[in-house]
Protein backbone atom coordinates (compact mmCIF):
# COMPACT_ATOMS: atom_id res chain seq x y z
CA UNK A 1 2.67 -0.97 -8.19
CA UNK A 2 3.48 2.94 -7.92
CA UNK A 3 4.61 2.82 -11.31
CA UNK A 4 1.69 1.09 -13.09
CA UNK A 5 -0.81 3.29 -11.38
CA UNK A 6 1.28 6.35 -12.85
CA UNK A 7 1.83 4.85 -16.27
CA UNK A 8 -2.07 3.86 -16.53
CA UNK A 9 -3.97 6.43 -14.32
CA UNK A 10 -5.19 9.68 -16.29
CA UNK A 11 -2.53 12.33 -17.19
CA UNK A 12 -4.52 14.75 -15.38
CA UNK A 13 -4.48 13.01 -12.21
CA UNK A 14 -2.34 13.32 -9.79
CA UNK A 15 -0.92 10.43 -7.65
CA UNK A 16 0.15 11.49 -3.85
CA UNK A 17 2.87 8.88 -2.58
CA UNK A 18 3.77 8.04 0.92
CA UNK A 19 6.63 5.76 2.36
CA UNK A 20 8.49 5.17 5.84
CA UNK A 21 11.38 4.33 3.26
CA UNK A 22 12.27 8.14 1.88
CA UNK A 23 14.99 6.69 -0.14
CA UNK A 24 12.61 4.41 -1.93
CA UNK A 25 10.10 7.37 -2.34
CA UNK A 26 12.46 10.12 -3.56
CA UNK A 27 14.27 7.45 -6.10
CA UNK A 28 10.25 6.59 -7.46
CA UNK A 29 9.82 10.63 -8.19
CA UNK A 30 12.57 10.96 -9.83
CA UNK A 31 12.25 7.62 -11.75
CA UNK A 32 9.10 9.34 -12.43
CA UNK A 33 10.65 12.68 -14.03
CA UNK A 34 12.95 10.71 -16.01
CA UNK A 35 10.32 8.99 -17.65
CA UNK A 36 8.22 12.13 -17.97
CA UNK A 37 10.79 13.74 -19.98
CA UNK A 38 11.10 10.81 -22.21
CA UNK A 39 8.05 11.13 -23.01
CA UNK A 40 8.02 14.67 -24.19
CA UNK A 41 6.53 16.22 -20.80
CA UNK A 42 7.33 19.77 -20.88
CA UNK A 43 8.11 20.40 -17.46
CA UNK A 44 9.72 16.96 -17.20
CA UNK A 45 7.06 16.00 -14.16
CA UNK A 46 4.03 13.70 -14.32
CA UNK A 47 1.94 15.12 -11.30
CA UNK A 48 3.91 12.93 -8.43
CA UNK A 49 3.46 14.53 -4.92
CA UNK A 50 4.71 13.49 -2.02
CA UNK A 51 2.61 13.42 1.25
CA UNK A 52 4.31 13.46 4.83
CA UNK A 53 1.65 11.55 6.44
CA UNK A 54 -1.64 8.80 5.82
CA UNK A 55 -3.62 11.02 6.65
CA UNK A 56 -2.25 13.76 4.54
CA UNK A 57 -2.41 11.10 1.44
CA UNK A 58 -6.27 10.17 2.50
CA UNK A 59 -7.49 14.19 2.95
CA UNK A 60 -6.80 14.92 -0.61
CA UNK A 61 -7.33 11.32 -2.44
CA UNK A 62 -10.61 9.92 -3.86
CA UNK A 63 -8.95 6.77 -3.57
CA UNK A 64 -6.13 5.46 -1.08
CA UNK A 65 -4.46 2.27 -1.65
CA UNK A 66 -2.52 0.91 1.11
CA UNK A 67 0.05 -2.04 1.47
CA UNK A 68 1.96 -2.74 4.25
CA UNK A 69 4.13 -6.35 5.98
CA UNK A 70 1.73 -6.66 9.16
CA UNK A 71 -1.98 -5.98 10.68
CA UNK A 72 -0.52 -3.82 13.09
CA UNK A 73 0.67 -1.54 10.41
CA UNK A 74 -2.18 -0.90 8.53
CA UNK A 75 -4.29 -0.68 11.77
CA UNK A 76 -1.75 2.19 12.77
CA UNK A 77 -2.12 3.84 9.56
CA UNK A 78 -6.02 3.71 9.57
CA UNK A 79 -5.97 4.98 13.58
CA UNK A 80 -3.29 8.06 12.25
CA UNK A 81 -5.92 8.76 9.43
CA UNK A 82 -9.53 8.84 11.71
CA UNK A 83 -7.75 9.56 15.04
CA UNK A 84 -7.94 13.59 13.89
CA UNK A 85 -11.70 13.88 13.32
CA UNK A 86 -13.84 14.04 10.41
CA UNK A 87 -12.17 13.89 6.58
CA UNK A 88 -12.83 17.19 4.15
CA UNK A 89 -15.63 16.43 1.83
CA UNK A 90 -15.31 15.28 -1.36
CA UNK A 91 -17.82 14.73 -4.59
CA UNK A 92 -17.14 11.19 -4.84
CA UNK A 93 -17.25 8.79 -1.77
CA UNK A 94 -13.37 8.02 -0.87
CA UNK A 95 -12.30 4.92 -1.66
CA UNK A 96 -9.83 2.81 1.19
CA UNK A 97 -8.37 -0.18 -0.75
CA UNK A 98 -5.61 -2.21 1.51
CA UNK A 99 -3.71 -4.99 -0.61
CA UNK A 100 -1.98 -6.08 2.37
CA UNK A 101 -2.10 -9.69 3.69
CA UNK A 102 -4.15 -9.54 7.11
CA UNK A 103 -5.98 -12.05 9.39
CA UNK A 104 -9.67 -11.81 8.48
CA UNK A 105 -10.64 -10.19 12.00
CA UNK A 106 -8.10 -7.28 11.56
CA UNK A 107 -9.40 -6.30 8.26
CA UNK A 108 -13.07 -6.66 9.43
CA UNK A 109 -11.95 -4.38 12.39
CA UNK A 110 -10.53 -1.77 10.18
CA UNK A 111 -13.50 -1.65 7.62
CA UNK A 112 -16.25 -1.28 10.54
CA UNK A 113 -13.76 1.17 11.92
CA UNK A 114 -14.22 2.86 8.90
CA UNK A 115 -17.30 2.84 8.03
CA UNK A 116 -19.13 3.24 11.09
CA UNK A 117 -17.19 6.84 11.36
CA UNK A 118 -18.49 7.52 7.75
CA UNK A 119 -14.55 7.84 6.53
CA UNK A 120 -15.50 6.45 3.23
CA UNK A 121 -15.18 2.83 1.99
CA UNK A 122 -12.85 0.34 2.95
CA UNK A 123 -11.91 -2.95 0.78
CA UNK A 124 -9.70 -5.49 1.56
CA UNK A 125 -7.66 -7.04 -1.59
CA UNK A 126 -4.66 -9.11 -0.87
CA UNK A 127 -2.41 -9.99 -4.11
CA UNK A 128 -0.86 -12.62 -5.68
CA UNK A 129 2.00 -12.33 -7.82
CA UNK A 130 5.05 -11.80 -6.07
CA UNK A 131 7.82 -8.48 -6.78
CA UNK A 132 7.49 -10.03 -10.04
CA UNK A 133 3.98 -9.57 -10.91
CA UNK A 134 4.00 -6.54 -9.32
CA UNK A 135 6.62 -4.65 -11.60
CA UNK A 136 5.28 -6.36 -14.64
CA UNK A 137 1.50 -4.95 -13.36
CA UNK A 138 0.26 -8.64 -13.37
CA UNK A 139 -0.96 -8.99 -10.14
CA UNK A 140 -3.95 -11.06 -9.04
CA UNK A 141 -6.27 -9.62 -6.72
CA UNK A 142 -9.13 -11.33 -4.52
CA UNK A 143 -11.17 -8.61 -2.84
CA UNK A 144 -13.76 -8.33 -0.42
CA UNK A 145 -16.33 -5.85 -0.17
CA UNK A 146 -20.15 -4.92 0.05
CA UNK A 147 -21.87 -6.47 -2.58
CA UNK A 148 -24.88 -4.20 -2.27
CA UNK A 149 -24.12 -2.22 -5.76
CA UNK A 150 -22.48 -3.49 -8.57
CA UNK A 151 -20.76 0.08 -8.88
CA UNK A 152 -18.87 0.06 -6.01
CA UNK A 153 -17.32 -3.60 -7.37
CA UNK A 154 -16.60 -2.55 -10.80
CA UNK A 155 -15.04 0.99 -8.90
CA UNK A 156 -12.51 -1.38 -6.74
CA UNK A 157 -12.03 -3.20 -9.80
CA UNK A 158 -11.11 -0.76 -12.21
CA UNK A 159 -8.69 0.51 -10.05
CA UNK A 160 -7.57 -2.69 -9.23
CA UNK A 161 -7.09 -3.50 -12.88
CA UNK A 162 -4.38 -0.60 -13.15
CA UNK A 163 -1.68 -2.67 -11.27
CA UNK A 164 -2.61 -6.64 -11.99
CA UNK A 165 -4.48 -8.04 -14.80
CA UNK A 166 -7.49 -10.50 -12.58
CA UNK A 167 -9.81 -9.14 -9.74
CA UNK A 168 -11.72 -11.07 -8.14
CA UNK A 169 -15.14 -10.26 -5.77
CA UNK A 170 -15.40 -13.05 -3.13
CA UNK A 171 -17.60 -11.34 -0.99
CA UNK A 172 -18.16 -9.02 2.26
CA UNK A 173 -15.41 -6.92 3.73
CA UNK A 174 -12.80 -9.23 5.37
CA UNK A 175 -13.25 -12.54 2.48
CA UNK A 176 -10.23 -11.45 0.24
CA UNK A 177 -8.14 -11.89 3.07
CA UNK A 178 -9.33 -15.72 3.77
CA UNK A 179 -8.38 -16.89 0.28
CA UNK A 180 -5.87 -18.81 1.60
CA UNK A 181 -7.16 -22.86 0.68
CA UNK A 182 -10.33 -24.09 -0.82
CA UNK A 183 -11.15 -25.49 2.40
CA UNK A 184 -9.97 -22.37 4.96
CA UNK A 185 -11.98 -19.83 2.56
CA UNK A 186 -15.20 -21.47 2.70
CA UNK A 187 -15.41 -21.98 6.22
CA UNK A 188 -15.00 -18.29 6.24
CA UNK A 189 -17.85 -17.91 3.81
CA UNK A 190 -16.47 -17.71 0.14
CA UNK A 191 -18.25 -18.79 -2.78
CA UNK A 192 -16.73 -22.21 -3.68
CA UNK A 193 -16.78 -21.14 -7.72
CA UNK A 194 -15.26 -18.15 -7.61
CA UNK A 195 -12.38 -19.38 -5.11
CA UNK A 196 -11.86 -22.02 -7.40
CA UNK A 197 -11.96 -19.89 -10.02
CA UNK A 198 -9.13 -17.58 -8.66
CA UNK A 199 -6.90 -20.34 -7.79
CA UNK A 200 -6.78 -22.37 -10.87
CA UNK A 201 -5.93 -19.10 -12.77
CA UNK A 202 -3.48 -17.69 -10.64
CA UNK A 203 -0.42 -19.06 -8.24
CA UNK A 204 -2.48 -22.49 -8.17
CA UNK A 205 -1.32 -23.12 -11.13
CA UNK A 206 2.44 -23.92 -10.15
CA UNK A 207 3.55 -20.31 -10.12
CA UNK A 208 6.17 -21.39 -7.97
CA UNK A 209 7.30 -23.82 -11.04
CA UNK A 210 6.75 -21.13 -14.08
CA UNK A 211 7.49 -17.82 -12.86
CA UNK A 212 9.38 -18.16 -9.11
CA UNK A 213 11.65 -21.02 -9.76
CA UNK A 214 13.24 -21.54 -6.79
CA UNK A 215 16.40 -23.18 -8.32
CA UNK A 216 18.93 -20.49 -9.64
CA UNK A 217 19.27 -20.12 -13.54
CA UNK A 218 16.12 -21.93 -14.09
CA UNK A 219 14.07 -18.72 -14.95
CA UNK A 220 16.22 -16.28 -15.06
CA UNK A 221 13.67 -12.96 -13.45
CA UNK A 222 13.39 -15.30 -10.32
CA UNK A 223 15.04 -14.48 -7.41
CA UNK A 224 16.56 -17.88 -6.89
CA UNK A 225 18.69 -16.21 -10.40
CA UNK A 226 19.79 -13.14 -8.42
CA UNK A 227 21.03 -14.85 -5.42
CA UNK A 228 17.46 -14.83 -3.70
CA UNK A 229 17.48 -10.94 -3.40
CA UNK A 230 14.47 -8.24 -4.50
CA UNK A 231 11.64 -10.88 -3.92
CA UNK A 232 8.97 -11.78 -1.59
CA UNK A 233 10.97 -12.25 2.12
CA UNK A 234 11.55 -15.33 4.20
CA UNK A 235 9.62 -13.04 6.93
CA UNK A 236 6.66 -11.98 5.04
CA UNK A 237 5.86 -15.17 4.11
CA UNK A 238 6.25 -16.71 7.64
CA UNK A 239 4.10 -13.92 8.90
CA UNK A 240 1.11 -15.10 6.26
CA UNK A 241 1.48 -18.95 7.15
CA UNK A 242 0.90 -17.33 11.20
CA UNK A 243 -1.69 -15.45 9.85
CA UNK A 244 -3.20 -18.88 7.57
CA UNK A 245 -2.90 -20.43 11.62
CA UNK A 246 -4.20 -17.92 13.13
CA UNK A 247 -7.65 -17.93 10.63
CA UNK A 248 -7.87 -21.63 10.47
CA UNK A 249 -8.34 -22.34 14.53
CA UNK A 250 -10.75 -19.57 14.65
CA UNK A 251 -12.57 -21.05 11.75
CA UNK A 252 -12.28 -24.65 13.29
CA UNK A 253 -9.86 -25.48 9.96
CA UNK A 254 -7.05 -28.78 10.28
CA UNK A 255 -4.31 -27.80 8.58
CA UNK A 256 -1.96 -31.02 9.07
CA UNK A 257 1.00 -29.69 7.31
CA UNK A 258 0.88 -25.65 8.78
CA UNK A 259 3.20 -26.58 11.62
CA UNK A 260 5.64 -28.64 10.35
CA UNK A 261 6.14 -25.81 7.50
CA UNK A 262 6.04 -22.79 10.39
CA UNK A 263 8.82 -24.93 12.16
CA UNK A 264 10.69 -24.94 8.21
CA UNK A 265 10.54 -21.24 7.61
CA UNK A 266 11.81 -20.45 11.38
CA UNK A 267 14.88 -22.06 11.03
CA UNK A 268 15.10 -20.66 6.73
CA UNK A 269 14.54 -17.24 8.62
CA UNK A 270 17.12 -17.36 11.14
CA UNK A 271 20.30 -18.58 8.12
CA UNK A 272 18.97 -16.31 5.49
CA UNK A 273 16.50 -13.44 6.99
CA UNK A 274 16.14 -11.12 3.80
CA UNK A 275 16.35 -13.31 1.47
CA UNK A 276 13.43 -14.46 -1.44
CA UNK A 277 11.17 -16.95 0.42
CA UNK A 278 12.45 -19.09 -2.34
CA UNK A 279 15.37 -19.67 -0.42
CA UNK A 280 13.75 -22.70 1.11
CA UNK A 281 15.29 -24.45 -1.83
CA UNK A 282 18.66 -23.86 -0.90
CA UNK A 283 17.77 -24.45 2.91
CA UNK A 284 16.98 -27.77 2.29
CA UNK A 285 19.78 -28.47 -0.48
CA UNK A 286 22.31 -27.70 2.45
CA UNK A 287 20.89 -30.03 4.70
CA UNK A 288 20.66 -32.99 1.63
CA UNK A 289 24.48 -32.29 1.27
CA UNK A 290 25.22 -32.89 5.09
């Protein structure tokens, strides 16, 4: 995602990183000078800076994107940001945009947070997509947010259109997080059209099948190919069938099958913990073979 946003944002811009991971970080800036100089930069850089804290990253940016594995993550970040009093002013209202996967009442909690202290202007937008979409800058993002001006939308999604290639407005802060189901999202007020809009144009249409095969060799970019490593983790996506849970018994929701598949991914976690959520596959071609 770094690297489409650097690739696509204005040469004159300047793009302030921050990561827990300081391997990851120092190997994207100088990934980042490499590619500079290939390109005929003089002084081999491409206006990369890295920041030391959130809040650090959200004093000098216009707009802060955020994405993180758990609500408690991004709520720390957010506290570390407002906890030390009022942002410098800028000319342009700053923009919060947080592509994480939450629960609905989390991101809600943030964005009044937020707003209410006159930060700037939060926006939830959870992606889908995978590692894969994500390097090839082909995510698909569904994104709540105030639907009061049409320039704030086409703001969040012009920026959101530098690292995917569909954005979708589904309505207030906290309803890109609910895009879960058809039935889950309306309950927590979507607009039935665009939902099914989003779905039948993105991983609704058998992503799983085309582009995240789970069987190895099938499509060779999968992670099933590369021995289930560099994808989306077992973890991650047993924290976003809690978090599917969670939203659909405060929303009143059934979901029949959410247990049975929660008790699936426990055990996938506990044999292959790290690996591509794909791994499933080979979870239950083990037990076939037994």
């Amino acid at each position: 995602m770094a690297k489409n946003l650097r690739a696509k944002i204005p040469a004159t811009d300047t793009l302030i990183v921050r990561d827990v991971n300081e391997n990851a970080t120092m190997r994207f800036v100088e990934e980042t000078k490499e590619a500079a100089k290939s390109s005929g930069a003089a002084d081999g850089t491409m206006k990369v800076e890295v920041a030391q804290s959130a809040r650090e990253v959200a004093e000098q940016s216009t707009v802060m994107i955020t994405s993180l594995p758990e609500p408690e993550h991004v709520k720390d970040v957010f506290h570390s940001i407002m906890k030390h009093g009022d942002l410098p002013a800028l000319e342009e209202e700053r923009l919060f945009i947080d592509t994480s996967t939450i629960d609905p009442a989390s991101s809600k909690e943030i964005a009044n947070a937020v707003h209410a202290t006159r930060t700037g202007r939060f926006v939830d937008a959870p992606m889908s997509g995978g590692v894969v979409g994500a390097r090839a800058g082909t995510l698909c993002f569904m994104f709540g947010a105030s639907s009061q001006t049409g320039q704030l939308i086409e703001r969040v999604r012009a920026v959101l259109m530098l690292m995917g290639k569909k954005a979708w407005h589904l309505g207030p802060p906290g309803a890109g997080v609910s895009a879960e189901a058809m039935n889950l999202g309306i309950r927590w007020g979507l607009d039935p059209k665009s939902l099914a809009d989003m779905i039948n144009t993105s991983t609704g249409r058998c992503w799983p099948m085309e582009v995240n095969n789970p069987v190895p060799g099938v499509v060779e970019t999968a992670a099933a190919s590369r021995g289930y490593e560099g994808g989306f983790g077992v973890s991650l996506m047993k924290k976003d069938l809690r978090l599917a849970i969670t939203a659909a018994k405060e929303s009143g929701t059934p979901l029949a099958l959410a247990e049975t598949a929660r008790e699936v991914y426990n055990s996938v976690e506990k044999e292959y913990r790290g690996k591509d959520f794909s791994v499933v596959y080979k979870w239950l071609q083990d037990r076939s073979e037994q």
